[in-house]
N, C-alpha and C. Protein backbone atom coordinates (compact mmCIF):
# COMPACT_ATOMS: atom_id res chain seq x y z
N UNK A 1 53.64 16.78 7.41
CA UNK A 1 52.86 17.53 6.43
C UNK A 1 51.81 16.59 5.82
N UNK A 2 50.39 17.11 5.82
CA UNK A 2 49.47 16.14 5.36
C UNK A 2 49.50 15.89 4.14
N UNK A 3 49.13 14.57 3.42
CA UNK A 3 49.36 14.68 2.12
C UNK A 3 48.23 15.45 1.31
N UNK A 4 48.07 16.22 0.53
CA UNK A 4 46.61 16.60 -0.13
C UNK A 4 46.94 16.03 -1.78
N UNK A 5 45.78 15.99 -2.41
CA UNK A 5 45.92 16.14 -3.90
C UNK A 5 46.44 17.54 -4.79
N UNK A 6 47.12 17.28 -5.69
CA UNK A 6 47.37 18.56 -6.44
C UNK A 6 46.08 18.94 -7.10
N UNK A 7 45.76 19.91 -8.21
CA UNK A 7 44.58 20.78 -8.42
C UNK A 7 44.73 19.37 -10.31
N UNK A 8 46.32 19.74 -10.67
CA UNK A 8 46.43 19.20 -11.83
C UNK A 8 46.10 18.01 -11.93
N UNK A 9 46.33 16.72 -10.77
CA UNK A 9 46.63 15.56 -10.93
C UNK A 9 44.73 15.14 -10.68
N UNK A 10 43.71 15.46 -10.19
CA UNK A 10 42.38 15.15 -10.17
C UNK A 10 41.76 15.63 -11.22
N UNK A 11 40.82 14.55 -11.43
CA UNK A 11 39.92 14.38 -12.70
C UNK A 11 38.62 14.10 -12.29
N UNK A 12 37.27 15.00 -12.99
CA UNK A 12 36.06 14.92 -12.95
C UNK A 12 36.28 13.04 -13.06
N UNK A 13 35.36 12.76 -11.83
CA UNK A 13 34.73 11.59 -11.81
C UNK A 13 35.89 10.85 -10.70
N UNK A 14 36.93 11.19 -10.74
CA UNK A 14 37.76 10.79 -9.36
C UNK A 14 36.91 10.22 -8.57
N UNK A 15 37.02 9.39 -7.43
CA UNK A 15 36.66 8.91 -5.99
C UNK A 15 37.03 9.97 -4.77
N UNK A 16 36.86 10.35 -3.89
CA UNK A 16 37.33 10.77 -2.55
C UNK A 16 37.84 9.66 -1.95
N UNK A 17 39.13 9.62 -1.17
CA UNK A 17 39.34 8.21 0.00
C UNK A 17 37.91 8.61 1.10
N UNK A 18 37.23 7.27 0.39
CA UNK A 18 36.45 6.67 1.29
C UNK A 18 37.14 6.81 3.14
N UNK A 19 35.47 7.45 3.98
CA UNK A 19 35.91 7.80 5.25
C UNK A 19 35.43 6.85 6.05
N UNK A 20 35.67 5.44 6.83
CA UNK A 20 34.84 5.02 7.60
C UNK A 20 33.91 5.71 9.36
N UNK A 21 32.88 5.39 9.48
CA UNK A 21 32.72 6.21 11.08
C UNK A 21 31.88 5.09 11.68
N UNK A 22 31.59 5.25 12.99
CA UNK A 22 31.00 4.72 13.86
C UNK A 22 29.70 5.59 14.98
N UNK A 23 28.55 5.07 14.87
CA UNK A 23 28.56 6.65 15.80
C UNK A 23 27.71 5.36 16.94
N UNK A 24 27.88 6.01 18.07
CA UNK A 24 27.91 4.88 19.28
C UNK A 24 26.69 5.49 20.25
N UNK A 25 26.22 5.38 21.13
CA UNK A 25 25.15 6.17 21.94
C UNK A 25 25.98 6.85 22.64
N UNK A 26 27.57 6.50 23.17
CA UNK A 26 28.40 7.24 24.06
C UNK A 26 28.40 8.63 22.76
N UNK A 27 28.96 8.35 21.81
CA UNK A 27 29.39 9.55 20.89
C UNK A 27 27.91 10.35 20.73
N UNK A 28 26.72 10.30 20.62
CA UNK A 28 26.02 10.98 20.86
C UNK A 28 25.44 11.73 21.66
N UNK A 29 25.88 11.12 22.93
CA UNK A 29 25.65 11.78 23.95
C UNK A 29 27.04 12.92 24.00
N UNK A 30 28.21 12.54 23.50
CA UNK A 30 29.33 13.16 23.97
C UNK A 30 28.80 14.55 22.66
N UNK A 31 28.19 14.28 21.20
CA UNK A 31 27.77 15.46 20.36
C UNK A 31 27.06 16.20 21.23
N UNK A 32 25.85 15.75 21.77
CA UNK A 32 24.82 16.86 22.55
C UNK A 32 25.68 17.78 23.03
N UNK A 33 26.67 17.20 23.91
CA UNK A 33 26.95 18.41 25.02
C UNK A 33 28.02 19.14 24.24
N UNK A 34 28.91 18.76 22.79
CA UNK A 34 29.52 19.76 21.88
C UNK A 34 29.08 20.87 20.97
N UNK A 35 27.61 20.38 20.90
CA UNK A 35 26.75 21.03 19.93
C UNK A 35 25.85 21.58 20.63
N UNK A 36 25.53 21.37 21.76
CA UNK A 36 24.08 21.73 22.21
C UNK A 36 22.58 21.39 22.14
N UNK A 37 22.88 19.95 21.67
CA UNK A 37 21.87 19.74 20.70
C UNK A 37 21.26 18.80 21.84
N UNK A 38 20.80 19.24 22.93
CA UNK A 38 20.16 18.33 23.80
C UNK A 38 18.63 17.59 23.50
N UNK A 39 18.48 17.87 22.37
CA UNK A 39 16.83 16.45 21.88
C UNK A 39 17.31 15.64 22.39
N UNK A 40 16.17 14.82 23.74
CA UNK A 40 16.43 13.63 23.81
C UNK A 40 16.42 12.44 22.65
N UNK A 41 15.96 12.93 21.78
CA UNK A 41 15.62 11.91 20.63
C UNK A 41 16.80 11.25 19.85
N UNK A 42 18.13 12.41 20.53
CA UNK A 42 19.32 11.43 20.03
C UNK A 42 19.74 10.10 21.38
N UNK A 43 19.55 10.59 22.55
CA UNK A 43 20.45 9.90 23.59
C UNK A 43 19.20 8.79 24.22
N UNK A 44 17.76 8.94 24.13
CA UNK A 44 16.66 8.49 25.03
C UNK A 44 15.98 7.30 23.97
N UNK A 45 16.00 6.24 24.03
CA UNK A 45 15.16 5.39 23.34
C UNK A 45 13.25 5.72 23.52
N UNK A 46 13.25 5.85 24.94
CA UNK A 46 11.61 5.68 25.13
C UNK A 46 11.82 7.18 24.46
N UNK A 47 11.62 8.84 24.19
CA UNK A 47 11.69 9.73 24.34
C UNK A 47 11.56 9.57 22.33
N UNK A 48 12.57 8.81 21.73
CA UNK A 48 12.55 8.77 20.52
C UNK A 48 11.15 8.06 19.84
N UNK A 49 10.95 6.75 20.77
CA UNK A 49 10.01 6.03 20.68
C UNK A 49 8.63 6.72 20.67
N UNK A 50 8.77 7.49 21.17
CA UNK A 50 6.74 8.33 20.98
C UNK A 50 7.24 9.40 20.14
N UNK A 51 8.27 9.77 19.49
CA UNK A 51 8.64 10.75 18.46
C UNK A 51 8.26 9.92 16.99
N UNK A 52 8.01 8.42 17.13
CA UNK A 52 8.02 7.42 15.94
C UNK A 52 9.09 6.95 15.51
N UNK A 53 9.88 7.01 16.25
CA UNK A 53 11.29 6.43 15.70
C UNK A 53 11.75 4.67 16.68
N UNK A 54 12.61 4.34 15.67
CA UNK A 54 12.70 2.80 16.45
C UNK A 54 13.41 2.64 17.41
N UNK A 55 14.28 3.67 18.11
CA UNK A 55 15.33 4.38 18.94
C UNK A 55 15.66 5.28 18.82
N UNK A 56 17.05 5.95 19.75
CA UNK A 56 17.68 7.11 19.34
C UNK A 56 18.30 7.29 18.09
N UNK A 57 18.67 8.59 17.70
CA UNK A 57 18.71 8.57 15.94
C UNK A 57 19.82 9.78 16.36
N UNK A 58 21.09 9.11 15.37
CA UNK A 58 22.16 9.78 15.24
C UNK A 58 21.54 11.21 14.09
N UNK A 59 22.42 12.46 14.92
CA UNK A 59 22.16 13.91 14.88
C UNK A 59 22.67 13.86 13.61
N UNK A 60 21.70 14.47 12.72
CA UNK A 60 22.01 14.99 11.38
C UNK A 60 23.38 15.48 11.51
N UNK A 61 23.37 16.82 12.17
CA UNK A 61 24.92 17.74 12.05
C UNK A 61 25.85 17.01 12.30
N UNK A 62 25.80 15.75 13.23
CA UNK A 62 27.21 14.63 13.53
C UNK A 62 27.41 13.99 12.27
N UNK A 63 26.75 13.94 10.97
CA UNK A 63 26.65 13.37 9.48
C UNK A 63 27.56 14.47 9.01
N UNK A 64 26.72 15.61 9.30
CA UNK A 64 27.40 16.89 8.12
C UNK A 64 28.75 16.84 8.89
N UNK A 65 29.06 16.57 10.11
CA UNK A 65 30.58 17.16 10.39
C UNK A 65 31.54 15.88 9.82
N UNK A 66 30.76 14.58 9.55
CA UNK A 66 31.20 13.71 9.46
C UNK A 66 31.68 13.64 7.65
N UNK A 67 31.07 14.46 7.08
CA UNK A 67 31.25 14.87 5.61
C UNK A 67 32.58 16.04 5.51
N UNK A 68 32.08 16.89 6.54
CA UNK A 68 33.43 17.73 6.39
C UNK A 68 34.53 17.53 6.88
N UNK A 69 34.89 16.18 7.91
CA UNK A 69 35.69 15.38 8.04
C UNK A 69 36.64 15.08 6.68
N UNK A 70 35.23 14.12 5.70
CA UNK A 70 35.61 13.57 4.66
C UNK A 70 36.29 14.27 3.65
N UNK A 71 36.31 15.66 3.42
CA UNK A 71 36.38 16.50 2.79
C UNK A 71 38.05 17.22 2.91
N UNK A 72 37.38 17.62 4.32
CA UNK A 72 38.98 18.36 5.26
C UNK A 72 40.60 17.28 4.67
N UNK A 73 39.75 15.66 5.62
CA UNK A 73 40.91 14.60 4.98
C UNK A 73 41.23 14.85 3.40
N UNK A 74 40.46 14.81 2.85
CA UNK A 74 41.03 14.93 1.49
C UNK A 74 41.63 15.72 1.02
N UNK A 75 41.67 17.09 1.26
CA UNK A 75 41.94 18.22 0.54
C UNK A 75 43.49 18.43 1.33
N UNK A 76 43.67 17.66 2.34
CA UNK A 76 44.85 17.40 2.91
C UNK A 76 45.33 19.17 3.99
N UNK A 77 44.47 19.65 3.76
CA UNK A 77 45.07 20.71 4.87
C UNK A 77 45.42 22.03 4.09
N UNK A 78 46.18 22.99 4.61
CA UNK A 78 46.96 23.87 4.11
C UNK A 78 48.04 23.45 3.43
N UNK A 79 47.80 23.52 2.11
CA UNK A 79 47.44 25.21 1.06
C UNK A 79 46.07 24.34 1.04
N UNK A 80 45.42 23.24 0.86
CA UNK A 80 43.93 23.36 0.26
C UNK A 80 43.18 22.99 1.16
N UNK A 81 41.81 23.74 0.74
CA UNK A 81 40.95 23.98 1.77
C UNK A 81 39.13 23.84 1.19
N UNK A 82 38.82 23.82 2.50
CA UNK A 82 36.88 23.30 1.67
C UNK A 82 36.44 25.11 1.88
N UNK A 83 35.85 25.15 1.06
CA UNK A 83 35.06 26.60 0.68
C UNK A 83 33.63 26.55 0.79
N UNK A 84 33.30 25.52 0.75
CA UNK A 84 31.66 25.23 1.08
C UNK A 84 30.91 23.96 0.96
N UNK A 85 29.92 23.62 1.62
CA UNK A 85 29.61 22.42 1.87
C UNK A 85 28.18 22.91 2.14
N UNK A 86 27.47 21.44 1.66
CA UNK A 86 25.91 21.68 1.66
C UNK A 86 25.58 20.31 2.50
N UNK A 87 24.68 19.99 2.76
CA UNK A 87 23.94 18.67 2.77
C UNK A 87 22.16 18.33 3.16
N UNK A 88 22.08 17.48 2.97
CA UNK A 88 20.45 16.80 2.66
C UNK A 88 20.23 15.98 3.59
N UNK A 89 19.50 15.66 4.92
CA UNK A 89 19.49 14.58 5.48
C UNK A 89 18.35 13.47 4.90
N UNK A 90 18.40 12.47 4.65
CA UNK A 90 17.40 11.24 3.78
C UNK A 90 16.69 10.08 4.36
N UNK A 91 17.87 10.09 5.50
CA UNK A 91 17.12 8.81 6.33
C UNK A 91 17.95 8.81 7.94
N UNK A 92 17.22 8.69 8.38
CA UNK A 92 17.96 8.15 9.84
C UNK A 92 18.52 7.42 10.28
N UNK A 93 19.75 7.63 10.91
CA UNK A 93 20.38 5.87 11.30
C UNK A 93 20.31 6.50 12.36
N UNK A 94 20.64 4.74 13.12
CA UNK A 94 20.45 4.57 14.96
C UNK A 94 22.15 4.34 14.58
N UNK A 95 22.20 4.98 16.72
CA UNK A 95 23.63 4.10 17.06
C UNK A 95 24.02 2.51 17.29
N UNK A 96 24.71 2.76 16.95
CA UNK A 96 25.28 1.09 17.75
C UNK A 96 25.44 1.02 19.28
N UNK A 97 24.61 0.68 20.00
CA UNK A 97 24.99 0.27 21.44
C UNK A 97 26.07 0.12 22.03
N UNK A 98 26.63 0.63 23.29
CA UNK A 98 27.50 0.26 23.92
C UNK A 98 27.71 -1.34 24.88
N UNK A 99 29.25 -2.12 24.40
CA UNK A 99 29.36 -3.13 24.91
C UNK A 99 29.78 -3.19 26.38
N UNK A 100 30.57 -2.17 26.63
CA UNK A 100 31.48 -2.01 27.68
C UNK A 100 31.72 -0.47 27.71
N UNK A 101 32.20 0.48 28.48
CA UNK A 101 31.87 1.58 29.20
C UNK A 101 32.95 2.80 27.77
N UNK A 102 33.76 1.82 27.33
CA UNK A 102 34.88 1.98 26.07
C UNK A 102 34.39 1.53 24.63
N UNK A 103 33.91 -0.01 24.74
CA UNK A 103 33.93 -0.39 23.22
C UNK A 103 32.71 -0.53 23.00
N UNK A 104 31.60 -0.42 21.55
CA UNK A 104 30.77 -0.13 21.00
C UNK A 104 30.50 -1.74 20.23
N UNK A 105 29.32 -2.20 20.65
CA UNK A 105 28.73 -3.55 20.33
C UNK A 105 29.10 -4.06 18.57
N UNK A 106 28.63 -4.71 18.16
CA UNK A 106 28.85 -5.17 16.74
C UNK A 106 27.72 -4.76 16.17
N UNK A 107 28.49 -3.94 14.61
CA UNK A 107 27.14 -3.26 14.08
C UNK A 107 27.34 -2.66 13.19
N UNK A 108 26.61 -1.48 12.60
CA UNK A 108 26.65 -0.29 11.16
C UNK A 108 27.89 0.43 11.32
N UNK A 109 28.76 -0.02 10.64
CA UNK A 109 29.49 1.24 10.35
C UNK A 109 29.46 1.82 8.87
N UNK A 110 29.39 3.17 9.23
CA UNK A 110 28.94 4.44 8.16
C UNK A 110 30.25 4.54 7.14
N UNK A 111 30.01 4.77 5.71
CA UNK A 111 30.92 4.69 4.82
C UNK A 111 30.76 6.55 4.26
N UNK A 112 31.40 7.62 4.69
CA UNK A 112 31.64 8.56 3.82
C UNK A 112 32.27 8.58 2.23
N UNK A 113 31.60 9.15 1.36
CA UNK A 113 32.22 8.94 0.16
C UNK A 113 31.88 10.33 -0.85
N UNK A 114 32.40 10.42 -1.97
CA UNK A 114 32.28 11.46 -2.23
C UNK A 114 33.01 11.14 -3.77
N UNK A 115 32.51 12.18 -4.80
CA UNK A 115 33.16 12.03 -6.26
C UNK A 115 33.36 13.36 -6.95
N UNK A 116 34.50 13.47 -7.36
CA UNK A 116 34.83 15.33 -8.08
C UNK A 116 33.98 14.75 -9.27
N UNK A 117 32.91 16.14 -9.35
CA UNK A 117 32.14 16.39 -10.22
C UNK A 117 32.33 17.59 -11.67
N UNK A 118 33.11 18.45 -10.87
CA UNK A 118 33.36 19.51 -11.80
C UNK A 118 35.19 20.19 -11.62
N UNK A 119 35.41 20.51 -12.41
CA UNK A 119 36.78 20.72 -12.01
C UNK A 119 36.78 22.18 -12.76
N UNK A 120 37.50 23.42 -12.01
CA UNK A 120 37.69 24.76 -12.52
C UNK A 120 38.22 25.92 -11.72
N UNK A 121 38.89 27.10 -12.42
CA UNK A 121 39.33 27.84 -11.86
C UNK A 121 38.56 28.94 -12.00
N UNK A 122 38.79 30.01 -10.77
CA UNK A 122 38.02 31.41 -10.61
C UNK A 122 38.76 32.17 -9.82
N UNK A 123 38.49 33.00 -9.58
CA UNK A 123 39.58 34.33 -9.53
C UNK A 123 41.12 33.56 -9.35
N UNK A 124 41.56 32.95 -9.64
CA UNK A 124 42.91 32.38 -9.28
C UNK A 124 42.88 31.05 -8.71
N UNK A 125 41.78 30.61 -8.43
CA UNK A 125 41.58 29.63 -7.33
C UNK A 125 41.23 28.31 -8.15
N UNK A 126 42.17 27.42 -7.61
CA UNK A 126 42.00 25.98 -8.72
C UNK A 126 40.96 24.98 -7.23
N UNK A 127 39.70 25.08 -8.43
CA UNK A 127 38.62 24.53 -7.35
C UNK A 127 38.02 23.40 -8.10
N UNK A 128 37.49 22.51 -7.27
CA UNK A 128 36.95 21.24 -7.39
C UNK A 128 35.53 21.05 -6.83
N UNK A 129 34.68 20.61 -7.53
CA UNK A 129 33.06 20.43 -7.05
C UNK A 129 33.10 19.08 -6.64
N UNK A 130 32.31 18.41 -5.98
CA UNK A 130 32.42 17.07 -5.49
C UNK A 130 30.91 17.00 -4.88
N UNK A 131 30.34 15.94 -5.29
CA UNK A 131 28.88 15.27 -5.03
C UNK A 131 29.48 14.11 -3.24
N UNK A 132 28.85 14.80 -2.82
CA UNK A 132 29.58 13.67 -1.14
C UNK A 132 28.31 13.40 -0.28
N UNK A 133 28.69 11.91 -0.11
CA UNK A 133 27.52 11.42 0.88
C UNK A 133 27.89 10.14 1.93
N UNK A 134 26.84 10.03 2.97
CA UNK A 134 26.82 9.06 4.00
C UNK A 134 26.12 8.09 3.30
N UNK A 135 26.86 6.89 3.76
CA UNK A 135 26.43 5.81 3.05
C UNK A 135 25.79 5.08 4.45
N UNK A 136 25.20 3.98 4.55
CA UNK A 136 24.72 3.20 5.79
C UNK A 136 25.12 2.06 5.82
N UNK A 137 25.28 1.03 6.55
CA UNK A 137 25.75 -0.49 5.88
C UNK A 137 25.13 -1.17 5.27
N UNK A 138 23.82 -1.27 5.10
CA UNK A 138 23.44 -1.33 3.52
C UNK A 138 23.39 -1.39 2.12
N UNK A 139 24.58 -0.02 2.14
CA UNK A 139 24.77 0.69 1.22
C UNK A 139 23.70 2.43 0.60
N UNK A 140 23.12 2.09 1.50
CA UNK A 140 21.92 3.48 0.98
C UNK A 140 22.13 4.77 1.63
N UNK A 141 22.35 5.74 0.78
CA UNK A 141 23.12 7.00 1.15
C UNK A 141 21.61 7.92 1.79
N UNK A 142 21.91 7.96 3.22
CA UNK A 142 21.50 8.04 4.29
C UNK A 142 21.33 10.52 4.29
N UNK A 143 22.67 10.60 4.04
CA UNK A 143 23.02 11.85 4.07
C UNK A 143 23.29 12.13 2.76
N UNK A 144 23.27 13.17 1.77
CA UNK A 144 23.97 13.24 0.58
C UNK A 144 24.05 14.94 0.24
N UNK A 145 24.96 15.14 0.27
CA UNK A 145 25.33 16.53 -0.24
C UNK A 145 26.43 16.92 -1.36
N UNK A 146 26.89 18.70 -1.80
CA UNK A 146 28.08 18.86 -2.30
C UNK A 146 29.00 19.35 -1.37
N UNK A 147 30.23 19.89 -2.54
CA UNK A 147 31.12 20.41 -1.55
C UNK A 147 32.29 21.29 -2.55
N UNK A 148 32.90 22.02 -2.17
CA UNK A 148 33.57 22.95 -3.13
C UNK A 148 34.84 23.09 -2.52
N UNK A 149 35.81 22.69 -3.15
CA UNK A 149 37.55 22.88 -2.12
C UNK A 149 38.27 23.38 -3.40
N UNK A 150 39.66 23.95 -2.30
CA UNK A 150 40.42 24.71 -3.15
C UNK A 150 41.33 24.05 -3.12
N UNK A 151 42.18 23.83 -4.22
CA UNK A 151 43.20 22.37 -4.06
C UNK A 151 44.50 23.36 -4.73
N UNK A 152 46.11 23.43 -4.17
CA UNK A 152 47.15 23.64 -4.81
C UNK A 152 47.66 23.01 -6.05
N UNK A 153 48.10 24.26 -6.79
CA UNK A 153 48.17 23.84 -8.37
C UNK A 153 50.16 23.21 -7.98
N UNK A 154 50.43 22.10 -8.85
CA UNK A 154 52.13 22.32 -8.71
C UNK A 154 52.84 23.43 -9.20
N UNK A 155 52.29 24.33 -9.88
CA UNK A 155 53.29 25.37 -10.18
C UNK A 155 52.87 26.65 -9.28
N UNK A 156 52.72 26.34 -8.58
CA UNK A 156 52.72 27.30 -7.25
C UNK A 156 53.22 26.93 -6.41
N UNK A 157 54.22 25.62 -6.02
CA UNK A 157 55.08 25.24 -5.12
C UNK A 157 56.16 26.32 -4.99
């Protein structure tokens, strides 16, 4: 059973567990053909390169799924659940190159993060607002959106 947070025990201004990701030129190529999203401008360096970009550029929606990742993990599953999710794309990141046909060269890995902003109930439903974003290794939030989940109260066990 996954662990989730209770509705009672979170407080406006909480943290989300921080999500780490990686996104690799293999994993982008492996998004295209999940998503459909065949722009060469994610998988083709020269192809990105006369688009103005400094390489291929990891797919916005592989960010947003990578948020509702962050989100899903947190809210821990059934009974709680995400109700809606927004996001902003801000800047582009590249992949990290492949070393070997398996492992992914030395490089950016992406920090998901996220903070309960508002805390409240509506028709019955003990819900949580949360400000959530992609961070870059940098530190500069790359992606940034909200997000709205429904979290179990303990006296509904």
């Amino acid at each position: 059973m996954p662990h989730h947070p209770y509705w009672e025990d979170v407080n406006v201004g909480d943290e989300i567990t921080p999500l780490p990701k990686v996104a690799t030129t293999q994993m982008l190529v492996r998004f295209a053909g999940a998503s459909g999203d065949f722009n060469p401008a994610h998988y083709e360096d020269t192809f990105a390169g006369a688009a103005g970009q400094q390489r291929a550029i990891v797919h916005g929606q592989l960010k947003r799924a990578w948020l509702v990742h962050l989100m899903v993990n947190w809210l821990g599953g059934d009974p709680g659940s995400l109700k809606k999710l927004s996001c902003r794309f801000k800047a582009v990141d590249w992949p990290r190159l492949m070393k070997t046909l398996t492992e992914p060269q030395e490089g950016e890995t992406w920090m998901c993060r996220g903070k309960v902003t508002k805390k409240y109930e509506d028709k019955g439903e003990k819900l949580v607002e949360c400000d959530i974003w992609v961070e870059n290794g940098k530190g500069e939030k790359t992606t940034t959106g909200s997000a709205v989940g429904v979290l179990p109260s303990r006296g509904a066990r």
